[in-house]
PDB file of N, CA and C in Angstrom:
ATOM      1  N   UNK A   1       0.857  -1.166   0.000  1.00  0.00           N
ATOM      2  CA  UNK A   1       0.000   0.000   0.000  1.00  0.00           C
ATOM      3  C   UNK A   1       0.905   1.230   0.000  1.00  0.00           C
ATOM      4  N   UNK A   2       0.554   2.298  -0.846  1.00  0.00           N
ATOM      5  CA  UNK A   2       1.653   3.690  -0.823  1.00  0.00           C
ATOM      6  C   UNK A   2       1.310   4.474  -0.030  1.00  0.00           C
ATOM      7  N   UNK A   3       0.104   4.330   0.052  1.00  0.00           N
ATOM      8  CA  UNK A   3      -0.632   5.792   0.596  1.00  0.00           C
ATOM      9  C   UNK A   3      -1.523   5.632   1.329  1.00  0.00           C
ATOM     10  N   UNK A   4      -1.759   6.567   2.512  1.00  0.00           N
ATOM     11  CA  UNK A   4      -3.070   6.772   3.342  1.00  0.00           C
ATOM     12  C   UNK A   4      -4.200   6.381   2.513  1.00  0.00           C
ATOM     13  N   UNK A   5      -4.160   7.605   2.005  1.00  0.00           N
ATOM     14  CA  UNK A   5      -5.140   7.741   0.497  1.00  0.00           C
ATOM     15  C   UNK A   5      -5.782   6.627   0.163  1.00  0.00           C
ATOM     16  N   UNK A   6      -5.038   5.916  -0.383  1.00  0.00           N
ATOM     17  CA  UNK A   6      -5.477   4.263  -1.919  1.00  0.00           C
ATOM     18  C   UNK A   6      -5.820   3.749  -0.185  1.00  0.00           C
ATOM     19  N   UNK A   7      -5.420   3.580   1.365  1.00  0.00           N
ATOM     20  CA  UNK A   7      -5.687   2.450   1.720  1.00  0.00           C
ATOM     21  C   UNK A   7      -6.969   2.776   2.726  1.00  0.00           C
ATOM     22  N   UNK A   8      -7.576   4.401   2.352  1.00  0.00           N
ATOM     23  CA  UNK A   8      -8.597   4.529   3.155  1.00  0.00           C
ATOM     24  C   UNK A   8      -9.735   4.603   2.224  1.00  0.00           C
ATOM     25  N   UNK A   9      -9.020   4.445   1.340  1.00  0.00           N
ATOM     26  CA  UNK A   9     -10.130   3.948  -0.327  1.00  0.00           C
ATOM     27  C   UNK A   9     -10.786   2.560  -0.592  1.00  0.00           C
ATOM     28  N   UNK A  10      -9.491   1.921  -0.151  1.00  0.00           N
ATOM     29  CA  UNK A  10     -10.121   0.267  -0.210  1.00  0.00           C
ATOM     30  C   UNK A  10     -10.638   0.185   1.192  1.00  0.00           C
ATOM     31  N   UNK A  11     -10.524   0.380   2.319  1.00  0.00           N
ATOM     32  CA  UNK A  11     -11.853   0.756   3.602  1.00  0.00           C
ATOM     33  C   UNK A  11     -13.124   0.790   3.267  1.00  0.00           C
ATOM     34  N   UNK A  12     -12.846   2.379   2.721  1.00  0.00           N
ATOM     35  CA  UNK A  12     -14.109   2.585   2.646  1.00  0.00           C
ATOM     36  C   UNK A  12     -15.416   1.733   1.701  1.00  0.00           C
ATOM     37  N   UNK A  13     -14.001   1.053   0.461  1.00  0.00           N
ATOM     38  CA  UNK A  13     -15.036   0.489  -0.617  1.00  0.00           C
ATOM     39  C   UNK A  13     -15.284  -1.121  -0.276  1.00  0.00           C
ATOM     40  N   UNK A  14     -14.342  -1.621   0.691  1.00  0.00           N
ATOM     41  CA  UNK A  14     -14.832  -2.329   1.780  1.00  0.00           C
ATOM     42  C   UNK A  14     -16.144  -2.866   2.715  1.00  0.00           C
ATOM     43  N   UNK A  15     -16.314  -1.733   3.132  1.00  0.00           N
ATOM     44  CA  UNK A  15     -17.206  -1.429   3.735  1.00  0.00           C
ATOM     45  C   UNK A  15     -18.435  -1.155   3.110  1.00  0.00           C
ATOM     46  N   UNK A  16     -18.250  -0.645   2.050  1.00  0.00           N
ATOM     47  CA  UNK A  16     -19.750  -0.518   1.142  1.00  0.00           C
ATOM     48  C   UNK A  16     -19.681  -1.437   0.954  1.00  0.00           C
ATOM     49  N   UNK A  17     -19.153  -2.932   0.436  1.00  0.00           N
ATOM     50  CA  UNK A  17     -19.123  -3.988   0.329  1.00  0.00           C
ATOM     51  C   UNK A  17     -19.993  -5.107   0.993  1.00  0.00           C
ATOM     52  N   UNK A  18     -19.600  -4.593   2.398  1.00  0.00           N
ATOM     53  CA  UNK A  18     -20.181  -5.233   3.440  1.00  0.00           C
ATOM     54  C   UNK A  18     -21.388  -4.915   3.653  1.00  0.00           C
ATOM     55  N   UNK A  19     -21.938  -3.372   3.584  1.00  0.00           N
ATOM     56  CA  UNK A  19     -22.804  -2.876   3.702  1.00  0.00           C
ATOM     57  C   UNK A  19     -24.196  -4.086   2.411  1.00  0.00           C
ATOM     58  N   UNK A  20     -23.864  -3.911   1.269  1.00  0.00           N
ATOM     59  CA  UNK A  20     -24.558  -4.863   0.522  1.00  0.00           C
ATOM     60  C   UNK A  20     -24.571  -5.871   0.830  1.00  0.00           C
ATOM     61  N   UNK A  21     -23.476  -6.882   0.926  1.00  0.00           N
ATOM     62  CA  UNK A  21     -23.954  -8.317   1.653  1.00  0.00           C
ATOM     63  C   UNK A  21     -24.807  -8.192   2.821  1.00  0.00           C
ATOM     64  N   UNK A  22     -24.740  -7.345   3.827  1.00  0.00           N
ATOM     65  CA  UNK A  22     -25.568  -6.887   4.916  1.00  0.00           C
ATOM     66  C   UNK A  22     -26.886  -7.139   4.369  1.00  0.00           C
ATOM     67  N   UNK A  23     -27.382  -6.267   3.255  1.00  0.00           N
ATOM     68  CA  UNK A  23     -28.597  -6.173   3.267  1.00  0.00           C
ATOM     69  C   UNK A  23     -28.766  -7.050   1.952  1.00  0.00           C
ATOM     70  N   UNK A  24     -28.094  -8.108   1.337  1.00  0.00           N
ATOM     71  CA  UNK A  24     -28.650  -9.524   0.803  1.00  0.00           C
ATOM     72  C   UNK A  24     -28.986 -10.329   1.205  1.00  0.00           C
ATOM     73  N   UNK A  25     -28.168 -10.309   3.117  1.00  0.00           N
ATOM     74  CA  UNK A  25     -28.640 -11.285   3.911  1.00  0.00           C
ATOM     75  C   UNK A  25     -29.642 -11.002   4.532  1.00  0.00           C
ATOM     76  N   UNK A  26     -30.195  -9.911   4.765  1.00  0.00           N
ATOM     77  CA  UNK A  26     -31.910  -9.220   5.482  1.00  0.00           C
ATOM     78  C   UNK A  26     -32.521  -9.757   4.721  1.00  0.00           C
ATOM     79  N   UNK A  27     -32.419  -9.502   3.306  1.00  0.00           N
ATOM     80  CA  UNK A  27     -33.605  -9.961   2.135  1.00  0.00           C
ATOM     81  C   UNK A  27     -33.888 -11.296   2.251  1.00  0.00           C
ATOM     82  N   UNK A  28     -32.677 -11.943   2.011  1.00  0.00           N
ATOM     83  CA  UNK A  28     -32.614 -13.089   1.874  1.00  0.00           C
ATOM     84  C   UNK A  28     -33.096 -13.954   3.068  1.00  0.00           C
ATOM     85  N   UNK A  29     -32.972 -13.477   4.499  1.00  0.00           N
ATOM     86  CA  UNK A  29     -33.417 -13.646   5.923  1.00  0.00           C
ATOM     87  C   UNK A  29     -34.757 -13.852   5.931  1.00  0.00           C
ATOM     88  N   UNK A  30     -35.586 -12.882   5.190  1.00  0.00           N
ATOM     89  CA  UNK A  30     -37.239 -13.050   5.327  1.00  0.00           C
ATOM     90  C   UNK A  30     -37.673 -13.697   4.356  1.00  0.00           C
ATOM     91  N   UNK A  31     -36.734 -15.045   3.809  1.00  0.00           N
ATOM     92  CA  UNK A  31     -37.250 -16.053   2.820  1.00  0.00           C
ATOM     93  C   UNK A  31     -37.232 -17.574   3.273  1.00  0.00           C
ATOM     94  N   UNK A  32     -36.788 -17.452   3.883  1.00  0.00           N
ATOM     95  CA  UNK A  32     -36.611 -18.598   4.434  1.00  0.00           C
ATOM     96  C   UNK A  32     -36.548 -19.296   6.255  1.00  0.00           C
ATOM     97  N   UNK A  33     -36.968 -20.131   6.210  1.00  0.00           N
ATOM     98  CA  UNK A  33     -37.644 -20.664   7.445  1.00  0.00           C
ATOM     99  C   UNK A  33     -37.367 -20.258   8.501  1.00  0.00           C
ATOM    100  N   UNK A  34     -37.983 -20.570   9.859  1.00  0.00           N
ATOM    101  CA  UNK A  34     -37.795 -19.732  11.002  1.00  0.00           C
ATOM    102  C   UNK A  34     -36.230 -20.236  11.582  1.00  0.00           C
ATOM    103  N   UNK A  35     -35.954 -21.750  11.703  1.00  0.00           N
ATOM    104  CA  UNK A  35     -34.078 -21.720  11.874  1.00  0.00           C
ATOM    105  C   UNK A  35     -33.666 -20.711  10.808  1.00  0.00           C
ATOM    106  N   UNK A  36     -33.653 -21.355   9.797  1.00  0.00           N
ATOM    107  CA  UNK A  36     -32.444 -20.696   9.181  1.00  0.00           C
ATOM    108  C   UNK A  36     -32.457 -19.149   8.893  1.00  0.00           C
ATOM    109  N   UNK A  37     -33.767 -18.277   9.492  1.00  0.00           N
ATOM    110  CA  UNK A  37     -34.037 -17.171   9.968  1.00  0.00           C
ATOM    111  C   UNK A  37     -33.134 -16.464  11.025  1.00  0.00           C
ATOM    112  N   UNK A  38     -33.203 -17.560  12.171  1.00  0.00           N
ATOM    113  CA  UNK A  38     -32.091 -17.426  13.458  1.00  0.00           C
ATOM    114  C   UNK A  38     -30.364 -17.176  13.158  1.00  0.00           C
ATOM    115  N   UNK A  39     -30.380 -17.998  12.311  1.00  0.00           N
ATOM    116  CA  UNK A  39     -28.597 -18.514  11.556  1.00  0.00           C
ATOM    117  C   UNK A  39     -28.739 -17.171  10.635  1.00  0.00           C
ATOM    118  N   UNK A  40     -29.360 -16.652   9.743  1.00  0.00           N
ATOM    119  CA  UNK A  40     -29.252 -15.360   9.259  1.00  0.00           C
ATOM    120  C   UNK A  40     -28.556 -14.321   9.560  1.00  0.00           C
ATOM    121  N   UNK A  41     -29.701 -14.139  10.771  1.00  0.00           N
ATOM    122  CA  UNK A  41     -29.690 -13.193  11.794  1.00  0.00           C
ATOM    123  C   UNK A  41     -28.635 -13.010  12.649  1.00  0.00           C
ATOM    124  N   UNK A  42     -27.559 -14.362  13.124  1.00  0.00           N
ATOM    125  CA  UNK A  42     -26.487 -13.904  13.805  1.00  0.00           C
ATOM    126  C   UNK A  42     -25.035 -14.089  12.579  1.00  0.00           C
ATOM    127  N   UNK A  43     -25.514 -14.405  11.517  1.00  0.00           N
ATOM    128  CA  UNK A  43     -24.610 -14.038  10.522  1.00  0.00           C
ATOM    129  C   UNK A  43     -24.037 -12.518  10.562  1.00  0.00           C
ATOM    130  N   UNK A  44     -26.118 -12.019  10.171  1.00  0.00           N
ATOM    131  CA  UNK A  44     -25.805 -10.558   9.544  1.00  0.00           C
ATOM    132  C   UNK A  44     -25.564  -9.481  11.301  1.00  0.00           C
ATOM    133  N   UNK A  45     -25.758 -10.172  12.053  1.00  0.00           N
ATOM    134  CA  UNK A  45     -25.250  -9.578  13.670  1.00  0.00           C
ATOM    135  C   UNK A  45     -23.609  -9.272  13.647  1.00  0.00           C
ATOM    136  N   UNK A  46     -22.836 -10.341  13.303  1.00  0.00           N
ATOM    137  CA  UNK A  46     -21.620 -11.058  13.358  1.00  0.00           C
ATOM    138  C   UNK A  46     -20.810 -10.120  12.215  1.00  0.00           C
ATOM    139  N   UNK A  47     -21.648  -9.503  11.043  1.00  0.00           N
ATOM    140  CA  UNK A  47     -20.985  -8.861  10.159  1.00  0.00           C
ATOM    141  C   UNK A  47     -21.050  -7.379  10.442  1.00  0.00           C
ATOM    142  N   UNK A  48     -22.276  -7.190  11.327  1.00  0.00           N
ATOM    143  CA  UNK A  48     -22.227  -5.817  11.584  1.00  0.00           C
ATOM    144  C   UNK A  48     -21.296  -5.301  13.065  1.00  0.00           C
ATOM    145  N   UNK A  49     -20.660  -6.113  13.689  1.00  0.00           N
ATOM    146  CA  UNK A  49     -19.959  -5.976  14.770  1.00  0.00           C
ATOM    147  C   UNK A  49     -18.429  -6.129  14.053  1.00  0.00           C
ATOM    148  N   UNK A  50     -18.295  -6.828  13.044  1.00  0.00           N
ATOM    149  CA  UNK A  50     -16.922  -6.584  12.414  1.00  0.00           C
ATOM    150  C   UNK A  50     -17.115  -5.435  11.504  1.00  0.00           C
ATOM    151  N   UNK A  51     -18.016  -5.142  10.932  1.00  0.00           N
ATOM    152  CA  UNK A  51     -18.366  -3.582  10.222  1.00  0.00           C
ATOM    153  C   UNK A  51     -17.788  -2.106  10.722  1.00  0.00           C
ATOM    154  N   UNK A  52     -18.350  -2.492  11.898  1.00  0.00           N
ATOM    155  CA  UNK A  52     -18.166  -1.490  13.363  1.00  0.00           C
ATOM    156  C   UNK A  52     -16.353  -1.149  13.484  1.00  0.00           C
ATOM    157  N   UNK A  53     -15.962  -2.031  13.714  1.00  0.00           N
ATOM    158  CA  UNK A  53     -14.855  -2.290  14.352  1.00  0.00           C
ATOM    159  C   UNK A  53     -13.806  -1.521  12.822  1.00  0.00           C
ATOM    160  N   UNK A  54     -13.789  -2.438  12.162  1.00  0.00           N
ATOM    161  CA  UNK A  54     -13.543  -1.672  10.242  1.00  0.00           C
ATOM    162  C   UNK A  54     -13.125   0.104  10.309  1.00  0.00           C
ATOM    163  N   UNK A  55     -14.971   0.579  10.944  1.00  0.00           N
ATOM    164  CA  UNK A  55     -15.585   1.556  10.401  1.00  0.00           C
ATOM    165  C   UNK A  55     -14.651   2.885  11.547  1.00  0.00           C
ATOM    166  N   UNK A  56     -14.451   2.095  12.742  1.00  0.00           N
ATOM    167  CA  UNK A  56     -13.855   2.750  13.810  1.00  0.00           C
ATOM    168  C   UNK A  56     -12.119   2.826  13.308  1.00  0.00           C
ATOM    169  N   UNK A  57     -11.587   1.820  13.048  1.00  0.00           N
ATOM    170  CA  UNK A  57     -10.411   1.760  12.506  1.00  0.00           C
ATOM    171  C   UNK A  57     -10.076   2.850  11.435  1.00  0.00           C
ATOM    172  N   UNK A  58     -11.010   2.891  10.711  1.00  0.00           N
ATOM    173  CA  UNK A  58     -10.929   4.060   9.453  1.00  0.00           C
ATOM    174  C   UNK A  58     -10.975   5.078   9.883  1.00  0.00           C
ATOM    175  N   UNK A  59     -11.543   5.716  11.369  1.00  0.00           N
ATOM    176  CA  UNK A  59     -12.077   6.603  11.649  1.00  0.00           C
ATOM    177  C   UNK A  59     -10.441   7.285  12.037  1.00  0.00           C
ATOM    178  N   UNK A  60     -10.003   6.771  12.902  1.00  0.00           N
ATOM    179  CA  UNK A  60      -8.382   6.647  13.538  1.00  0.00           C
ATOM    180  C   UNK A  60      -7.524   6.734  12.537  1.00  0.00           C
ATOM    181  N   UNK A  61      -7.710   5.968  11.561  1.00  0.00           N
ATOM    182  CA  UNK A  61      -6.327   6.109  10.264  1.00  0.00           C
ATOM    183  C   UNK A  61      -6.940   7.101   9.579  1.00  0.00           C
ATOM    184  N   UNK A  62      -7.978   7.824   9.364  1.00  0.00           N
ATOM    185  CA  UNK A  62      -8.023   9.199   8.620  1.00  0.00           C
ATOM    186  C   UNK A  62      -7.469  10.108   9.579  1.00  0.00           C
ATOM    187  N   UNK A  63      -7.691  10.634  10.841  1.00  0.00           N
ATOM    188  CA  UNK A  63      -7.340  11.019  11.942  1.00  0.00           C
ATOM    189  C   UNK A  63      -5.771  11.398  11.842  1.00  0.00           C
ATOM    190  N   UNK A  64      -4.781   9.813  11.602  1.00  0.00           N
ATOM    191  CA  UNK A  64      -3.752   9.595  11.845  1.00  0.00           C
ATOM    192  C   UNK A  64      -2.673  10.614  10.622  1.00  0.00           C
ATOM    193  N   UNK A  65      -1.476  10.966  11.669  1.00  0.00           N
ATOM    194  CA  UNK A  65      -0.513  11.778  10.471  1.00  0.00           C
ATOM    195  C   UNK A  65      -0.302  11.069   9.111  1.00  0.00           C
ATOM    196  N   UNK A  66       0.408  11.776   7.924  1.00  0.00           N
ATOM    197  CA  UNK A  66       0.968  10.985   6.962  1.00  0.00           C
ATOM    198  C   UNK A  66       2.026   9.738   7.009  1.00  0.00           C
ATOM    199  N   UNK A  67       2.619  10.205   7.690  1.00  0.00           N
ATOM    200  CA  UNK A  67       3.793   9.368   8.206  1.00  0.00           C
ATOM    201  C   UNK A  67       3.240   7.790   9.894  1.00  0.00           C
ATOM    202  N   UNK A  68       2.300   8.440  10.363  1.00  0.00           N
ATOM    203  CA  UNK A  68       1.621   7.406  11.436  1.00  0.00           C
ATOM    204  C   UNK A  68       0.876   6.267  11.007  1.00  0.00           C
ATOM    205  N   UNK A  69       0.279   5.981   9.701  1.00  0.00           N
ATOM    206  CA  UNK A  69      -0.924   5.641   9.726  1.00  0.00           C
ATOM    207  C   UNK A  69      -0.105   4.135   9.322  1.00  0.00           C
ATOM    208  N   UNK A  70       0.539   3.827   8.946  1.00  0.00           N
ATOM    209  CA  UNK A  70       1.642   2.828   8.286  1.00  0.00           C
ATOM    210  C   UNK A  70       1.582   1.817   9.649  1.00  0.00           C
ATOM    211  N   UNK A  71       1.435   2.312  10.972  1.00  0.00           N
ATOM    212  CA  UNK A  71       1.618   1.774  12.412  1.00  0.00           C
ATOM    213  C   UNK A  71      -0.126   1.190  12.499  1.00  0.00           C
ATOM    214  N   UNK A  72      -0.743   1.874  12.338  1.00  0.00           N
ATOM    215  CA  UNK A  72      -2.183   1.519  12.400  1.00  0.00           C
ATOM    216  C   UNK A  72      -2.645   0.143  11.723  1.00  0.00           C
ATOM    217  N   UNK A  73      -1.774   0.030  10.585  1.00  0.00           N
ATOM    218  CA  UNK A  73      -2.868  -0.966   9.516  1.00  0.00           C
ATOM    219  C   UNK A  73      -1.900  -2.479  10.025  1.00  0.00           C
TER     220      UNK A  73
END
C-alpha cells in the first residue's frame, strides 16, 4: 500500500461492500424458514460488529498523520 489515500479507499469500498452483503442477507433472511431465519440473523449480527470495528479503525487512520498511519494498519 503507498498511501493513506489508496488504503482509506479500499476501507471505505470495503465497507460498502459489506454494507450490501448486509442487506442480501436481510432480504434473503425473510425467505426462508424460522431456523435458518435465526442462523441469518447472527450471521448478519456477526458482520455488523466486524463492520463497526472496520468503520472505527478508518475513523483513527483518517485522523492519523501521513507518516503514522503505516503503524495503524
Amino acid at each position: 500500500m503507498n498511501s493513506k489515500d489508496e488504503y482509506v479507499s479500499k476501507m471505505q469500498a470495503k465497507l460498502e461492500e459489506w454494507n450490501t452483503e448486509i442487506t442480501m442477507l436481510t432480504a434473503g433472511a425473510d425467505k426462508v424458514g424460522a431456523k435458518l431465519k435465526n442462523e441469518y440473523h447472527k450471521q448478519i449480527e456477526s458482520l455488523k460488529v466486524m463492520q463497526a470495528a472496520a468503520r472505527q479503525k478508518l475513523e483513527v487512520l483518517q485522523q492519523a498523520g501521513e507518516n503514522a498511519w503505516k503503524d495503524l494498519i
